[in-house]
Protein backbone atom coordinates (compact mmCIF):
# COMPACT_ATOMS: atom_id res chain seq x y z
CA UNK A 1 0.00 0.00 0.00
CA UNK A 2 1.40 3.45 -0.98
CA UNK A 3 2.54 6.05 2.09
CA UNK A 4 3.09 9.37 1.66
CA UNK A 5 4.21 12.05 3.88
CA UNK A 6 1.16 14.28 5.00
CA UNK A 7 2.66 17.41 5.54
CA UNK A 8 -0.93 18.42 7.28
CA UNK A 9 -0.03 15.69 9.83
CA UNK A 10 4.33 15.63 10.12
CA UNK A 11 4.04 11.96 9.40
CA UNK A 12 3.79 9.36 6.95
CA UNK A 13 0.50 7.69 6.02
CA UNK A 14 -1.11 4.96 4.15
CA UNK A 15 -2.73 6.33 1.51
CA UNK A 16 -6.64 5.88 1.16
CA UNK A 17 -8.79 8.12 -1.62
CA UNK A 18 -11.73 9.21 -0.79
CA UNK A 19 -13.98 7.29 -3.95
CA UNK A 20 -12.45 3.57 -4.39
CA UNK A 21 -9.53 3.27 -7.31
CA UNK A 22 -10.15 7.20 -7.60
CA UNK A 23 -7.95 9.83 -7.03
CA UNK A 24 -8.54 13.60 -6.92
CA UNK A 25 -5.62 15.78 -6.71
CA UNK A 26 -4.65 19.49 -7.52
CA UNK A 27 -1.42 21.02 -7.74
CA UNK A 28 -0.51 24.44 -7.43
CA UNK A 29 0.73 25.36 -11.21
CA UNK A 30 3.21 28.71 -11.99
CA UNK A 31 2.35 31.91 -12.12
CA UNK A 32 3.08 32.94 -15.80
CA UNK A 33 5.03 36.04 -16.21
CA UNK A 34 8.36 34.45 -17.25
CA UNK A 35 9.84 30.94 -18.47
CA UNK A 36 10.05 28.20 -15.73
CA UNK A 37 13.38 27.21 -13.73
CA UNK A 38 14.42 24.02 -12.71
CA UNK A 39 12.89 24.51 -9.69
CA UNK A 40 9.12 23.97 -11.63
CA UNK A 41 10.24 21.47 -13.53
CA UNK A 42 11.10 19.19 -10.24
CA UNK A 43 7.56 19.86 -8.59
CA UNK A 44 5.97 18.78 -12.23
CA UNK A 45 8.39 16.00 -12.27
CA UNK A 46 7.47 15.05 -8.86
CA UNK A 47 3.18 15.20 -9.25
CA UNK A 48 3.72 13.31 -12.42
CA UNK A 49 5.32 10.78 -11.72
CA UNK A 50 2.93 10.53 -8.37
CA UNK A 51 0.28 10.55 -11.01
CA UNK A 52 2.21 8.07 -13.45
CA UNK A 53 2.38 5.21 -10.04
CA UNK A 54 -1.06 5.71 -8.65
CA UNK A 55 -2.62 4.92 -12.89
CA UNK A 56 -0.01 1.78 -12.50
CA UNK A 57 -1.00 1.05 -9.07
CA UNK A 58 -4.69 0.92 -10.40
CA UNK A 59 -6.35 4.14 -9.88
CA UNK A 60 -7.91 6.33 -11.87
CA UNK A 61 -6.80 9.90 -11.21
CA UNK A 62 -8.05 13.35 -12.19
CA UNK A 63 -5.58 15.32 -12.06
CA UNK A 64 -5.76 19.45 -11.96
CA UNK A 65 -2.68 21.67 -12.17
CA UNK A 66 -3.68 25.61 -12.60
CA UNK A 67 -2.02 28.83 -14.11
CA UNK A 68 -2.11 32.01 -12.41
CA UNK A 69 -2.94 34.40 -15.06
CA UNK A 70 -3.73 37.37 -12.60
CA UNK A 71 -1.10 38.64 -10.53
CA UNK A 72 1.46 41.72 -9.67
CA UNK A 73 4.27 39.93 -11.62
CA UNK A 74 2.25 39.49 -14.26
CA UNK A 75 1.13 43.08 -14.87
CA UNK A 76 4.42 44.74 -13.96
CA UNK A 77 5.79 42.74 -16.69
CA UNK A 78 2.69 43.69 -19.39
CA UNK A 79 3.58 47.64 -18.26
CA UNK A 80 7.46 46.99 -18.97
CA UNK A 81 6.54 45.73 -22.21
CA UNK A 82 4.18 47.64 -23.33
CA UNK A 83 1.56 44.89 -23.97
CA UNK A 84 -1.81 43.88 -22.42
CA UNK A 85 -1.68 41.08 -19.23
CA UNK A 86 -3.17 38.49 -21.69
CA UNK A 87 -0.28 38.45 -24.10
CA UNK A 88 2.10 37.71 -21.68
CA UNK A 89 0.52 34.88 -20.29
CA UNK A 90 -0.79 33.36 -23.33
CA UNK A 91 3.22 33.51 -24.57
CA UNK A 92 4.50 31.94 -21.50
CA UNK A 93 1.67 29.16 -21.05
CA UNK A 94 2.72 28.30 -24.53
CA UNK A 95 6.26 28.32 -23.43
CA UNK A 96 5.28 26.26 -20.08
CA UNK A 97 4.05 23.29 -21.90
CA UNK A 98 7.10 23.19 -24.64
CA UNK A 99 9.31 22.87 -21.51
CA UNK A 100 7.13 20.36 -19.61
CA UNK A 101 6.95 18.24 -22.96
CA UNK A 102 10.44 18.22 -23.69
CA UNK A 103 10.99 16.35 -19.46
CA UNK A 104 8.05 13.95 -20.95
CA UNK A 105 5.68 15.75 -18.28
CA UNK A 106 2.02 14.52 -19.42
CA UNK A 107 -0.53 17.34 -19.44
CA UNK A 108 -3.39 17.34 -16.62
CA UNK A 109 -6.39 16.27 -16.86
CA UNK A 110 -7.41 20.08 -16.66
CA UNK A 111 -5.20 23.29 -16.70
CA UNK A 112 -7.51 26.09 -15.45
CA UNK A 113 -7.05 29.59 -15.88
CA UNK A 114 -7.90 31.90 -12.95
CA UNK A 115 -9.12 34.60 -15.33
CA UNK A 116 -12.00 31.89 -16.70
CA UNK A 117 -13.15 31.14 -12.72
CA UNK A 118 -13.61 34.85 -12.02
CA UNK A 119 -17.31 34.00 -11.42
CA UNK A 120 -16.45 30.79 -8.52
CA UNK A 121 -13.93 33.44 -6.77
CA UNK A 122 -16.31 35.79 -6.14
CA UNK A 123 -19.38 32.67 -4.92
CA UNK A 124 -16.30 31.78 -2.52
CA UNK A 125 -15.57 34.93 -1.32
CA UNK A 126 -19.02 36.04 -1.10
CA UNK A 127 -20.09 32.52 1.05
CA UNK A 128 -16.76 33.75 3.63
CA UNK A 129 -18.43 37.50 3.98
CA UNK A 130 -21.59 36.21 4.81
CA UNK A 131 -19.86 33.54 7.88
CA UNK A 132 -18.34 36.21 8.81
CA UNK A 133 -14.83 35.26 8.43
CA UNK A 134 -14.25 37.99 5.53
CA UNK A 135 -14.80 41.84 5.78
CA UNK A 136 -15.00 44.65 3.10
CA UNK A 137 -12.74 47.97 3.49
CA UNK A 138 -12.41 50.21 0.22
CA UNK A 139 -13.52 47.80 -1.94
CA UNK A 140 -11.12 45.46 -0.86
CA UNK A 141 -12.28 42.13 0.46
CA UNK A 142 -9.44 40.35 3.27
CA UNK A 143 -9.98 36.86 5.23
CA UNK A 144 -10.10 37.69 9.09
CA UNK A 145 -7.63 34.97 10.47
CA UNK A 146 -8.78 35.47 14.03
CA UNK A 147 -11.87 33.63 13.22
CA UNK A 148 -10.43 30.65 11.54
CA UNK A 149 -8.94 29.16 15.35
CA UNK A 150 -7.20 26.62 13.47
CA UNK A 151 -5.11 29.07 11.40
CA UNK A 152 -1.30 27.70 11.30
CA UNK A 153 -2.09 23.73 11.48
CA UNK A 154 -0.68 23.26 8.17
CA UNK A 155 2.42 25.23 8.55
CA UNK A 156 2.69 24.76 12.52
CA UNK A 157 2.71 28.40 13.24
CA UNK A 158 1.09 29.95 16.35
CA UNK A 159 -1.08 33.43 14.99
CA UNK A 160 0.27 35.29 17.97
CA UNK A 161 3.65 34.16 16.55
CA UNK A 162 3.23 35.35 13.53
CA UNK A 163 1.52 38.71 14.22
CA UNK A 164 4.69 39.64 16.43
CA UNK A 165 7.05 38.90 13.63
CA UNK A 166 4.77 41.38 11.43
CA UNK A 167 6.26 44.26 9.65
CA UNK A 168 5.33 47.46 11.26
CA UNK A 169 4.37 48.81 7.64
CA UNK A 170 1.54 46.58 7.61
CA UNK A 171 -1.66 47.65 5.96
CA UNK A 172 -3.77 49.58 9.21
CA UNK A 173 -7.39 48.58 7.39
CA UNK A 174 -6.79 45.14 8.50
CA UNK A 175 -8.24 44.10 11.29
CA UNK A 176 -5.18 41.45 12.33
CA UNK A 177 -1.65 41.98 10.16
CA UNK A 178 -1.98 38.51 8.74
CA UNK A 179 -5.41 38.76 7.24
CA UNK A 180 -5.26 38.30 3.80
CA UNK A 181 -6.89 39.83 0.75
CA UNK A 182 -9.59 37.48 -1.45
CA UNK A 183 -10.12 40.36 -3.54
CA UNK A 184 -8.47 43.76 -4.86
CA UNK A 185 -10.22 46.72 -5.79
CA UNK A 186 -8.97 47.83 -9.20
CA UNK A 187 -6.25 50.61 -10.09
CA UNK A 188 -5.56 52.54 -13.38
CA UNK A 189 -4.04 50.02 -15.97
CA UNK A 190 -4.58 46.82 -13.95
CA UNK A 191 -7.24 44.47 -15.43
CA UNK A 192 -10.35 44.24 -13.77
CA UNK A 193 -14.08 42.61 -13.40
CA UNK A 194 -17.01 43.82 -12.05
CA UNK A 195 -17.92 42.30 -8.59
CA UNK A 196 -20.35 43.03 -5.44
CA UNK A 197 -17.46 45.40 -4.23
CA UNK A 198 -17.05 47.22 -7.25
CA UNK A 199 -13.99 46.32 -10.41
CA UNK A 200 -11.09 44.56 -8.89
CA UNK A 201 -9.42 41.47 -9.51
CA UNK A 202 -8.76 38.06 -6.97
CA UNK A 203 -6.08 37.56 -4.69
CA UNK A 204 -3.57 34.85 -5.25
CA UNK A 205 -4.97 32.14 -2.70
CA UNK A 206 -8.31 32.61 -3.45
CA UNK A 207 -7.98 31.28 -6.65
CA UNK A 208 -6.36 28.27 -5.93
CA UNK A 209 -9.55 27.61 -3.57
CA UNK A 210 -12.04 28.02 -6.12
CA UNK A 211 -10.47 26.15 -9.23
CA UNK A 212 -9.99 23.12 -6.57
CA UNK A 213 -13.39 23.15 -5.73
CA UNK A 214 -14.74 23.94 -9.23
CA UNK A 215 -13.07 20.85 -10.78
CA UNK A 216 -12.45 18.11 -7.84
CA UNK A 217 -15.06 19.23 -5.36
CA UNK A 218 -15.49 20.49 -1.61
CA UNK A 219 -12.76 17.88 -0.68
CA UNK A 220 -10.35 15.89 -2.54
CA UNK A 221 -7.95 13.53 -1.84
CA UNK A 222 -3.72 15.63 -2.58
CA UNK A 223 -2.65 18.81 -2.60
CA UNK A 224 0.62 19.21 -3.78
CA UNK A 225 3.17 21.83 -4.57
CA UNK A 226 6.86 23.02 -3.41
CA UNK A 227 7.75 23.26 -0.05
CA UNK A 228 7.81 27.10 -0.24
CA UNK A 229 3.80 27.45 -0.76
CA UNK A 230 3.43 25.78 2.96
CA UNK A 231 3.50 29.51 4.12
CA UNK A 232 1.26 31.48 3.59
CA UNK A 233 -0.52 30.32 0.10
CA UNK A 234 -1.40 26.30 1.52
CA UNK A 235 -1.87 27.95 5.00
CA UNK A 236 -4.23 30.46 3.40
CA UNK A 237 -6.22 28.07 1.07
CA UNK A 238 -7.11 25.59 3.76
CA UNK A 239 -8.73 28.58 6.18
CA UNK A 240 -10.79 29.96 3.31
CA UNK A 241 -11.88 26.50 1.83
CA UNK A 242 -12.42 24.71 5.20
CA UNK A 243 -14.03 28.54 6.11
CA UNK A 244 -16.41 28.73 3.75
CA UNK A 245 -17.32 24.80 3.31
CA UNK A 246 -17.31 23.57 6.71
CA UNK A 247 -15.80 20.33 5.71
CA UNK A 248 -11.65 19.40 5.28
CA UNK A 249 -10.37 20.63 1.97
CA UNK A 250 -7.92 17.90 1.33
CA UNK A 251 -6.82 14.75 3.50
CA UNK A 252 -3.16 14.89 1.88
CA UNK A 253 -0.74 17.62 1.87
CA UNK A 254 2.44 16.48 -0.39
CA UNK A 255 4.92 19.21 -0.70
CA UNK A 256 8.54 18.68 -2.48
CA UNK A 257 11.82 19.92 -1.93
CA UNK A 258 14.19 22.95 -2.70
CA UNK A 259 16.72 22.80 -5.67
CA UNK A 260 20.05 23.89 -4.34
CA UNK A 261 22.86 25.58 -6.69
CA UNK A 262 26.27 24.57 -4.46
CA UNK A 263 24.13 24.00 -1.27
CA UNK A 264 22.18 27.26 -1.88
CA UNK A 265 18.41 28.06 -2.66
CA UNK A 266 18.41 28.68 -6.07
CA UNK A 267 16.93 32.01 -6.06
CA UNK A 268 17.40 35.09 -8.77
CA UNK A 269 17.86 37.44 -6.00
CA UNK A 270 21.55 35.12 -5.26
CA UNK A 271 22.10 35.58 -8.72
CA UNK A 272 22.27 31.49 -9.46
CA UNK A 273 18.62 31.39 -11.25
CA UNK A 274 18.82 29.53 -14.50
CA UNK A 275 15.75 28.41 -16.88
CA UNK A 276 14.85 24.87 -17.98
CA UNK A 277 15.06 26.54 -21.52
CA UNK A 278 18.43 27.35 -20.69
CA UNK A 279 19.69 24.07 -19.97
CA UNK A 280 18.47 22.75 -23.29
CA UNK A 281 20.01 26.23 -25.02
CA UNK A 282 23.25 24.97 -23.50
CA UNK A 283 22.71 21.00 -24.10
CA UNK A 284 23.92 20.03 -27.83
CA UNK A 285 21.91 16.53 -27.19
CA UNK A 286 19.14 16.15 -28.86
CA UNK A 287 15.75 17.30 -26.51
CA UNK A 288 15.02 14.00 -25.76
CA UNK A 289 18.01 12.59 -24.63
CA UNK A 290 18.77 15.89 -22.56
CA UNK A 291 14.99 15.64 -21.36
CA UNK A 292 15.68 11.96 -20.22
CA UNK A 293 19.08 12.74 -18.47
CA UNK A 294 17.64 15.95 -16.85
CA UNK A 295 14.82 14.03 -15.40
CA UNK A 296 16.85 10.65 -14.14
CA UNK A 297 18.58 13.57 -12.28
CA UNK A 298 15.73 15.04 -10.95
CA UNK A 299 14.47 11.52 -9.72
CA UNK A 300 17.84 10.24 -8.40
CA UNK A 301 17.05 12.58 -4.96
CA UNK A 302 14.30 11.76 -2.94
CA UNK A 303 11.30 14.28 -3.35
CA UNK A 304 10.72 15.47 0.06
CA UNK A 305 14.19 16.85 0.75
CA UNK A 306 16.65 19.61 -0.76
CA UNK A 307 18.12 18.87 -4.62
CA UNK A 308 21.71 19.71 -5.13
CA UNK A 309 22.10 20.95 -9.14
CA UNK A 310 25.37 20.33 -10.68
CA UNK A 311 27.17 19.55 -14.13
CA UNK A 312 28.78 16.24 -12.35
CA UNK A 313 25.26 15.87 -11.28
CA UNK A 314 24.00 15.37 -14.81
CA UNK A 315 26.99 13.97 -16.13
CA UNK A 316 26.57 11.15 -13.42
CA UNK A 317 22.88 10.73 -14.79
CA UNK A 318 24.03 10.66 -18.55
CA UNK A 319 26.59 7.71 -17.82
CA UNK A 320 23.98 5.51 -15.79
CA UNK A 321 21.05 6.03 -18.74
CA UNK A 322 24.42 4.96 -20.95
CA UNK A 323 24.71 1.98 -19.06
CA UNK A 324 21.05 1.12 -19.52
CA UNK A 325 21.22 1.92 -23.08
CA UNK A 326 24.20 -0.43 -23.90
CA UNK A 327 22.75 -3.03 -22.22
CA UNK A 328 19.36 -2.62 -24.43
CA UNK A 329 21.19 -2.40 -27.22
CA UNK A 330 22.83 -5.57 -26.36
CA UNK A 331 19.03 -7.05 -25.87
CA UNK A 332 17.85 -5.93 -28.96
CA UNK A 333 21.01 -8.18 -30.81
CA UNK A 334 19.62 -12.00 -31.94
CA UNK A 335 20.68 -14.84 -30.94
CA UNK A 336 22.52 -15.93 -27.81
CA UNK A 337 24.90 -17.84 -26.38
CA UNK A 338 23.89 -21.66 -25.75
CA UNK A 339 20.28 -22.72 -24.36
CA UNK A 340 20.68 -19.56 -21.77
CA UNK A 341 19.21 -19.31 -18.24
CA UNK A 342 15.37 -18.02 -19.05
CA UNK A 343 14.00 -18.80 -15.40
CA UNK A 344 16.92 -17.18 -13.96
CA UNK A 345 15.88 -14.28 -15.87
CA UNK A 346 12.04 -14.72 -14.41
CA UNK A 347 13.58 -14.52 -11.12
CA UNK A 348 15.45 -11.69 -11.49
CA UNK A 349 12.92 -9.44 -12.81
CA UNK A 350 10.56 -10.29 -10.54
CA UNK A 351 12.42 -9.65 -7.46
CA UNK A 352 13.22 -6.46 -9.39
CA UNK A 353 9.36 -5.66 -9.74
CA UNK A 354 8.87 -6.18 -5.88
CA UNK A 355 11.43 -4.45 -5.06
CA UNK A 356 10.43 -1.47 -7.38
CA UNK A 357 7.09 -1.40 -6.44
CA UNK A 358 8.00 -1.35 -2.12
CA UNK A 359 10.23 1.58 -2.70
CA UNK A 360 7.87 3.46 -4.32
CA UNK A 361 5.11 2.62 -1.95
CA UNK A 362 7.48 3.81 0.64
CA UNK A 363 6.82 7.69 -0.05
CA UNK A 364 7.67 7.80 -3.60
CA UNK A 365 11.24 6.58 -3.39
CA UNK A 366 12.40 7.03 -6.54
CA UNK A 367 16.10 6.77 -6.22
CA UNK A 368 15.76 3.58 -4.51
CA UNK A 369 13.39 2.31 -7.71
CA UNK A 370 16.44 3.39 -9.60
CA UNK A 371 18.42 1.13 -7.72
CA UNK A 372 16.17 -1.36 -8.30
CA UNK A 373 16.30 -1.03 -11.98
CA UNK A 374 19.80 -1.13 -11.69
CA UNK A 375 20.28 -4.30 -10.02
CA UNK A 376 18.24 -5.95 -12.67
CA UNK A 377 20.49 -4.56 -15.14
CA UNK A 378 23.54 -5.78 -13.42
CA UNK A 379 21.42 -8.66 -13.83
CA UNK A 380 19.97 -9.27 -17.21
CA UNK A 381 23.86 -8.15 -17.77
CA UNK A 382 25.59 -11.30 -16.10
CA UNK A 383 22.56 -14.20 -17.89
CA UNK A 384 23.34 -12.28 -21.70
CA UNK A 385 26.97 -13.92 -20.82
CA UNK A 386 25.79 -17.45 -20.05
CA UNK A 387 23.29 -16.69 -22.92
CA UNK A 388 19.92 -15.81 -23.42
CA UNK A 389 16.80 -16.98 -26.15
CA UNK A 390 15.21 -14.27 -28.40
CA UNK A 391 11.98 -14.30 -26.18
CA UNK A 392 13.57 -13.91 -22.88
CA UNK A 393 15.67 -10.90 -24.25
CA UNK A 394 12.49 -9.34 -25.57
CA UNK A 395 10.79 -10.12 -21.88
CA UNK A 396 13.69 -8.44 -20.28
CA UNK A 397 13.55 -5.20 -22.34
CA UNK A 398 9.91 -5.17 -21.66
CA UNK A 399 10.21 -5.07 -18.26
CA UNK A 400 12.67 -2.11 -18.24
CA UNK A 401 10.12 -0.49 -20.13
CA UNK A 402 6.94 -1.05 -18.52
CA UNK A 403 8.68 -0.26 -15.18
CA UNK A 404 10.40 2.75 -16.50
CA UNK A 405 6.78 4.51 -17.62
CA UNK A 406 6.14 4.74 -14.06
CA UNK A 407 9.96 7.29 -13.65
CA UNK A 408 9.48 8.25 -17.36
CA UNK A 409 12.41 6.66 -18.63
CA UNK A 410 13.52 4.03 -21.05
CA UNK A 411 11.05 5.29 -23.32
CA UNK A 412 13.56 6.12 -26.46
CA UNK A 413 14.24 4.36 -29.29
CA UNK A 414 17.16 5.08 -29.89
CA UNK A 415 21.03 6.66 -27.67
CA UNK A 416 22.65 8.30 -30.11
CA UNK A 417 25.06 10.23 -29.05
CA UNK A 418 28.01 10.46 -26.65
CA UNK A 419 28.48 13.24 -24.63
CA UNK A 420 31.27 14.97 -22.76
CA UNK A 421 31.99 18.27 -20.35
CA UNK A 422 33.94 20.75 -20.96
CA UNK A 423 34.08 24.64 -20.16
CA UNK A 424 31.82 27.24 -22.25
CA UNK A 425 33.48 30.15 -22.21
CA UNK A 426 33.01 32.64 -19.30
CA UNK A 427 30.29 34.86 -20.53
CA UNK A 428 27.87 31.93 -20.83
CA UNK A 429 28.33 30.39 -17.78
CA UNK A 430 25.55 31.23 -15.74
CA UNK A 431 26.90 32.81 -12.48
CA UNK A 432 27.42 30.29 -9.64
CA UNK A 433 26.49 27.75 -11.88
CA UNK A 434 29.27 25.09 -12.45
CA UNK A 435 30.80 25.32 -16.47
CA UNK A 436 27.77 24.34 -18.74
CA UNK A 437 27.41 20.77 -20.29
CA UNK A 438 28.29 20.85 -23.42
CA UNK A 439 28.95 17.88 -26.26
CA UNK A 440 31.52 16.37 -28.00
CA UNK A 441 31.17 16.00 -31.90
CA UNK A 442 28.51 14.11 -33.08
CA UNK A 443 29.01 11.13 -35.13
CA UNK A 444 26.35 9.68 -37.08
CA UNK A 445 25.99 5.44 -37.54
CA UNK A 446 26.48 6.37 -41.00
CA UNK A 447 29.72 7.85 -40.54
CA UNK A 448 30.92 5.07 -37.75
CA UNK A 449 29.70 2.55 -40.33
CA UNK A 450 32.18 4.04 -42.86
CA UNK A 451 34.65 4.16 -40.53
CA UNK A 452 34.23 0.46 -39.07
CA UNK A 453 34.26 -1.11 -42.92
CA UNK A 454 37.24 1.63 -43.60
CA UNK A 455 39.44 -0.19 -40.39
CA UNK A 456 38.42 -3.37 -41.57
CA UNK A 457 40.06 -3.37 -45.00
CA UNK A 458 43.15 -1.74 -43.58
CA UNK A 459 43.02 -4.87 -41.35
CA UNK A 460 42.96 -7.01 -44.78
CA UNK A 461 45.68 -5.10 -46.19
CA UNK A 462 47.60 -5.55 -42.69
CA UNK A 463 47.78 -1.70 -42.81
CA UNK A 464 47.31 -2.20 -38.45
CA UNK A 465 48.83 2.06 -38.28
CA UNK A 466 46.04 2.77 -40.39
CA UNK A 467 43.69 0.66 -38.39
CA UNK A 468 44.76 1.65 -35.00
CA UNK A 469 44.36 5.32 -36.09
CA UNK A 470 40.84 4.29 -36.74
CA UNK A 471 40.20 3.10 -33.50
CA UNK A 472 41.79 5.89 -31.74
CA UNK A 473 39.65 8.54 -33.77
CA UNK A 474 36.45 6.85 -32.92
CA UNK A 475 37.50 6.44 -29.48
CA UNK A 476 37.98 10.34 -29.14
CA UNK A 477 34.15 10.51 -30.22
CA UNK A 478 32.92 7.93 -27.94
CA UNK A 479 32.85 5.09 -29.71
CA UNK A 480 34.41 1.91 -29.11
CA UNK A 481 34.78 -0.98 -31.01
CA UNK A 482 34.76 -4.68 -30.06
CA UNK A 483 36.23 -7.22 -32.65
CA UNK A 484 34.35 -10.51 -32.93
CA UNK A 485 36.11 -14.07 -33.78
CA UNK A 486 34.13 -14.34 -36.83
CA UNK A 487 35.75 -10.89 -38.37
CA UNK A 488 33.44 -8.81 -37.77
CA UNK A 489 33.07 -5.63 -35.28
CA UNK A 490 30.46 -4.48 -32.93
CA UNK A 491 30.59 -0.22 -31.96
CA UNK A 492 28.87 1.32 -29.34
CA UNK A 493 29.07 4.94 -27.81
């Protein structure tokens, strides 16, 4: 049975949905004003691949992620260019989902808009006013924490707490400093909407509250998002949502981890901020390949704590999806040696498959599933040398697979290129950021082809200089070459 940590509760829990072989869950999407960091792209990775295990474990999950499409950010950066709020966001959702599909993120089962649930934010807020639990100053509408009394479960803060470490700035219309605005009244140039308080636009946890609701229900079964939404956008959801309903808004809080650039919150305000466009900008592997190393890497931590980014990082994650690769490549050969050792093969990927599975169970695991895939590897690796039939090489690369949808990986056709790390020069290297990954000519099986037949007949001449020159020139690109008895030779990068 799977366990995840309830960040509501500080401990791990079995999970049970709500609706049998159902699951209901709603992450907290970007706010789109600019192209996503690595930072997004490990919270997608993680709710994905949460998705991907609960559809293998036998659920059926609907699955919301939003977009914040009304926001400060967003209409400071319409002013500075000049344009209206909608054309920035429309550029960046667009940009959001080319990023996303290039890590092999699958799309949610719905992507809602705050701008489209204008109408639901204003039921919501309207249902807290009339509880009593929101008030009304200037056209403004703000949440009155000192009537929620369990304000702070989530994030384990005491309201007294927080109101002494309040900035003596604080807005005076509010009735405590933490109360929170559900709605904004308008000013010139902002976008607006007509509501019961006059034109103004939502605040940013209101929306959240309402799209939930709107598409999963009064209560659903996760919530999920980074670790840095705990306080005060989670905090703030759960007293307006369990405000206005009456009932628990949702039974599991899953929150991941920080990425770290050399042990430090990557953050633009350190200056070591860096955009998932940029590593592919900087990658000369093809997207997919870089897509598939980038997320092995993301997976290799667990999801719950801190992510250290590095080039050796991703390097390390290029060389173990090359290991995996070779050995497919070595599965996909016919024949075999001998008879071979198909129940020994059975065995092995079987243990594999309960190992895989209890490791995920245990809280999403994923680095120990990697190690599980990895043993079988070292495996599968050991029976091709005793020999294995056509079938149980095809069984073996079909288990890699069908356990490797669940991470996202092992899903190419194809490894084609080698890949090194050197230096870019200074000006690209992005601040903090160790020097970028960068590739080593590529060499196409066309060209190692003509090389392999070219070494060969300089073997027949018994021209061995020419030969060994060959050797050493594919070697510099990554390929090397493995002579059979029969004459023949087998390359691989």
């Amino acid at each position: 049975m799977l366990k995840l940590f309830n960040t509501l509760t500080g401990r791990q829990e079995a999970f049970e949905s709500i609706e049998p072989r159902k699951v209901r869950m709603y992450v907290c999407g970007v706010t789109v004003y600019d192209y996503c960091h690595i930072g997004h792209a490990r919270s997608a990775l993680v709710f994905d691949v949460l998705r991907r295990y609960l559809e293998y474990s036998g659920y059926t999950v609907t699955f919301v992620k939003n977009f914040t499409d009304v926001d400060d950010k967003i209409i400071k950066r319409a002013n500075e260019q000049g344009v209206a709020c909608d054309a920035v966001t429309a550029k960046f959702i667009q940009a959001y989902h080319e990023d996303m599909g290039k890590l092999g993120i699958q799309a949610a089962t719905a992507e809602p808009k705050a701008t489209e649930h204008i109408g639901d934010i204003i039921q919501l807020t309207e249902r807290l006013i009339k509880k009593g639990l929101a008030y009304v100053v200037d056209g403004d509408v703000y949440f009155e924490v000192s009537k929620y009394p369990e304000y702070g479960r989530l994030s384990k803060r005491r309201l007294d707490d927080l109101q002494a470490g309040a900035r003596v700035d604080v807005d005076q219309r509010k009735h405590h400093p933490m109360d929170f605005a559900l709605w904004k009244s308008s000013k010139p140039g902002e976008p607006a909407w007509e509501s019961p308080w006059g034109l103004g636009r939502p605040g940013w946890h209101i929306e959240c509250s309402a799209m939930s609701i709107r598409h999963l229900g009064e209560t659903f079964d996760i919530h999920g998002g980074g670790m840095d939404l705990i306080f005060p956008h989670h905090e703030n959801e759960i007293a307006q949502s369990c405000g206005a309903t009456g009932k628990e808004f949702a039974r599991y809080w899953v929150h991941n981890g920080f990425v770290q650039i050399n042990k430090e919150k990557m953050s633009k305000s350190l200056g070591n901020f860096f955009t998932i466009r940029e590593i592919f900008e900087k990658s000369e592997w093809p997207e997919d390949i870089t897509g598939e190393i980038l997320r092995y890497f993301l997976l290799s931590t667990h999801y719950h704590g801190p992510l250290d980014f590095s080039d050796q990082a991703l390097t390390e994650a290029k060389n173990a999806l090359n290991g995996f690769y070779d050995l497919f490549h070595r599965l996909s050969e016919a024949g075999g040696l001998g008879e071979g050792d198909d129940g020994s093969l059975r065995t092995a990927v079987e243990r594999a498959r309960k190992s895989f599975i209890q490791t995920m169970d245990d809280n999403l695991k994923t680095s120990a599933a990697i190690a599980a895939l990895q043993g079988l590897r070292s495996d599968v690796n050991k029976l091709l040398g005793v020999g294995l039939s056509t079938e149980s090489r095809q069984a073996a690369r079909q288990a890699f697979r069908s356990l490797g949808v669940v991470l996202g990986l092992f899903q190419l056709g194809r490894w084609d290129f080698n890949v090194c790390v050197v230096p870019k020069p200074a000006q690209l290297v992005l601040n903090t950021f160790p020097p970028a990954v960068t590739i080593a000519r590529q060499i196409r099986e066309t060209e190692i082809d003509g090389k392999v037949a070219q070494r060969i007949e300089a073997k027949k001449r018994r021209d061995f200089k020419r030969a060994d020159e060959i050797r050493a020139e594919l070697k510099s690109l990554g390929i090397t070459l493995e002579d059979k008895p029969d004459g023949t030779t087998r390359w691989k990068r």
